[in-house]
Protein backbone atom coordinates (compact mmCIF):
# COMPACT_ATOMS: atom_id res chain seq x y z
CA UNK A 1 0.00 0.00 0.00
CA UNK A 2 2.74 2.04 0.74
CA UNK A 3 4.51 1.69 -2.44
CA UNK A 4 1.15 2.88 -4.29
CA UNK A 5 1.78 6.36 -2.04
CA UNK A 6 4.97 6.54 -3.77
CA UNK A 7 3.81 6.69 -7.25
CA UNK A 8 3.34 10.21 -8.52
CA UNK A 9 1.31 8.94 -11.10
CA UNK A 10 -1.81 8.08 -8.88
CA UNK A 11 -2.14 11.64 -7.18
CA UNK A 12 -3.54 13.40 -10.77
CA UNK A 13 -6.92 11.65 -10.99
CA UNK A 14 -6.95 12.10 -7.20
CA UNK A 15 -6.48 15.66 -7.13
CA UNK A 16 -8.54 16.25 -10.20
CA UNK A 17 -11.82 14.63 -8.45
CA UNK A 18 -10.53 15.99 -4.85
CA UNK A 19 -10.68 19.41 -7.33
CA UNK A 20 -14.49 18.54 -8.35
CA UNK A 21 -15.89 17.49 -5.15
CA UNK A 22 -14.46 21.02 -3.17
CA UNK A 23 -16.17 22.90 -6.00
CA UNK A 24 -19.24 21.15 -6.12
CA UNK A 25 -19.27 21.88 -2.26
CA UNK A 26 -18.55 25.75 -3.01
CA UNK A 27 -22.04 25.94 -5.04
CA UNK A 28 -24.01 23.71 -3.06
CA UNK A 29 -26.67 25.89 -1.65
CA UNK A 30 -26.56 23.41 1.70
CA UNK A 31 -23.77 23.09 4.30
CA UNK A 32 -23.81 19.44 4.89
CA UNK A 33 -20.35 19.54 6.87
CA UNK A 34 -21.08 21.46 9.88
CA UNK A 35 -18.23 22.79 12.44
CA UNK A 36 -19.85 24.04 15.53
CA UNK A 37 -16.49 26.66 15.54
CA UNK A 38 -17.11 30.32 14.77
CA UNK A 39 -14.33 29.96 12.64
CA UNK A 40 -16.03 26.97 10.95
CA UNK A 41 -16.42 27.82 7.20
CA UNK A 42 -12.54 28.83 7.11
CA UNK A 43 -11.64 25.96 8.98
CA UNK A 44 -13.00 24.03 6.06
CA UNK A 45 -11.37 26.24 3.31
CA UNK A 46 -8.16 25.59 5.11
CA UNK A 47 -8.27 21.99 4.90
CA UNK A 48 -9.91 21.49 1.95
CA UNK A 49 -6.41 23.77 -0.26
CA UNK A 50 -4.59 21.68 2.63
CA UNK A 51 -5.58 18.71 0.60
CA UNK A 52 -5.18 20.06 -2.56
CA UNK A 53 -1.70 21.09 -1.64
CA UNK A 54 -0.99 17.35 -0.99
CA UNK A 55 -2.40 15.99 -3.98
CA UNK A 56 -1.26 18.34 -6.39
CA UNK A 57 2.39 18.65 -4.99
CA UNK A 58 2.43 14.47 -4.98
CA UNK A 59 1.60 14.86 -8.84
CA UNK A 60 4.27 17.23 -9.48
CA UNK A 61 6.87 18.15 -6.79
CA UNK A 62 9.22 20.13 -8.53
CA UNK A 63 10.29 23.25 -6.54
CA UNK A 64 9.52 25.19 -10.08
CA UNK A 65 5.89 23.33 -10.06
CA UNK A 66 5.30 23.83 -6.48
CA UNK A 67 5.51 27.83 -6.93
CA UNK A 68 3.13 27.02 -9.97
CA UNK A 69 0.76 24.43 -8.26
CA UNK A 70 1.07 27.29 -5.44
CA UNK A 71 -0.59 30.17 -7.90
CA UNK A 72 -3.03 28.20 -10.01
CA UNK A 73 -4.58 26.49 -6.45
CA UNK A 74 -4.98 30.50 -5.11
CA UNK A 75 -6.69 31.36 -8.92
CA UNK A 76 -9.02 28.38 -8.32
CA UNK A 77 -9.97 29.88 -4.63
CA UNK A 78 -10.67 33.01 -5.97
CA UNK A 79 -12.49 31.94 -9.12
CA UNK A 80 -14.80 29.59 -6.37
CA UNK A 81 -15.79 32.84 -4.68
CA UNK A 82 -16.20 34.60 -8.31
CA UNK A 83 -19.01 31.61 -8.61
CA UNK A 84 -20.43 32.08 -5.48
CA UNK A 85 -21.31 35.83 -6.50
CA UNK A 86 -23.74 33.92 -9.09
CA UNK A 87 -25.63 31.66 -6.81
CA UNK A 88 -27.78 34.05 -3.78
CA UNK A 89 -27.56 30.80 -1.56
CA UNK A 90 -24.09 31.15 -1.23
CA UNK A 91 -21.89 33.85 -0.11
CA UNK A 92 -18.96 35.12 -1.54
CA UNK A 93 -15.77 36.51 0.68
CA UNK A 94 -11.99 38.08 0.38
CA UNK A 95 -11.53 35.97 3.71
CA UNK A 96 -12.36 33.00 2.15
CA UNK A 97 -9.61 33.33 -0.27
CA UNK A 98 -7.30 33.74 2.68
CA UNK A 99 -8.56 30.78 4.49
CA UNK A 100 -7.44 29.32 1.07
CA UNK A 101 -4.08 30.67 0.69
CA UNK A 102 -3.39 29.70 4.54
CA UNK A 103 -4.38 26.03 4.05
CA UNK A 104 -2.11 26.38 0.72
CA UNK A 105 0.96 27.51 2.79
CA UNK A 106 0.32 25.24 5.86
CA UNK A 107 1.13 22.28 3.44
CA UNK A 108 3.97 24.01 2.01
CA UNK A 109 5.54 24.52 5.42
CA UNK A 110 4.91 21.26 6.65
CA UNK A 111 6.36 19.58 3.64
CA UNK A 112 8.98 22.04 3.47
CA UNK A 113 9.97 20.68 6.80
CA UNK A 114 10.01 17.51 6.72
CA UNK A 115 11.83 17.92 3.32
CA UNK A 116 14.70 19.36 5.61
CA UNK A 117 14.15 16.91 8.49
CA UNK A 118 14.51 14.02 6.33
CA UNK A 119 17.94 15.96 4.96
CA UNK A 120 19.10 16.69 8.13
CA UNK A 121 18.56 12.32 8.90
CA UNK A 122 20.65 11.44 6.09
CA UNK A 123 23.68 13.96 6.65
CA UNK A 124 23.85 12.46 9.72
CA UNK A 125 23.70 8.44 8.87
């Protein structure tokens, strides 16, 4: 199971229906995932680019793509809350897109450190 992880090749169709199901969810008129938090909705926006991140950046990992992979996932928050100025159900928000971009560099940061953790292992084996 492990080995399937490793192959890059797995993570496009992944991300490409991760990529349908969080827009479907962004015109949906009804919240079926409810967070009792305040903070709820961004909480959501956070994890779902966190997920992105990781199945994009498992497709292609280069650091070039990453910046690319980066700036198109941002483009695809804002053109979700573009949408959502279409449907009156749904509300459309500048903090959303920030939820987004947070979630977006929460994965980077992670990976970016255990990137260097798993660097620092080796130098020292």
């Amino acid at each position: 199971m492990l080995s399937l992880l490793r192959r890059n090749h797995y993570f496009k169709p992944i991300f490409f229906v991760t990529l349908a199901v969080v827009f479907i969810l962004a015109i949906v008129p009804d919240d079926h995932i409810y967070l009792s938090s305040r903070d709820g909705d961004k909480i959501k926006h956070m994890m779902a680019f966190f997920a992105l991140s990781f199945f994009l950046n498992r497709a292609s990992s280069t650091i070039k793509h990453r910046l690319r992979n980066m700036g198109l996932l941002l483009l695809f928050g804002i053109f979700i809350e573009f949408v959502q100025l279409f449907f009156p159900e749904r509300q459309s928000s500048l903090d959303d897109v920030v939820a987004d971009l947070v979630g977006i560099l929460l994965f980077q940061l992670l990976y970016s450190l255990i990137r260097l953790l798993k660097h620092q292992r080796k130098k020292v084996k």
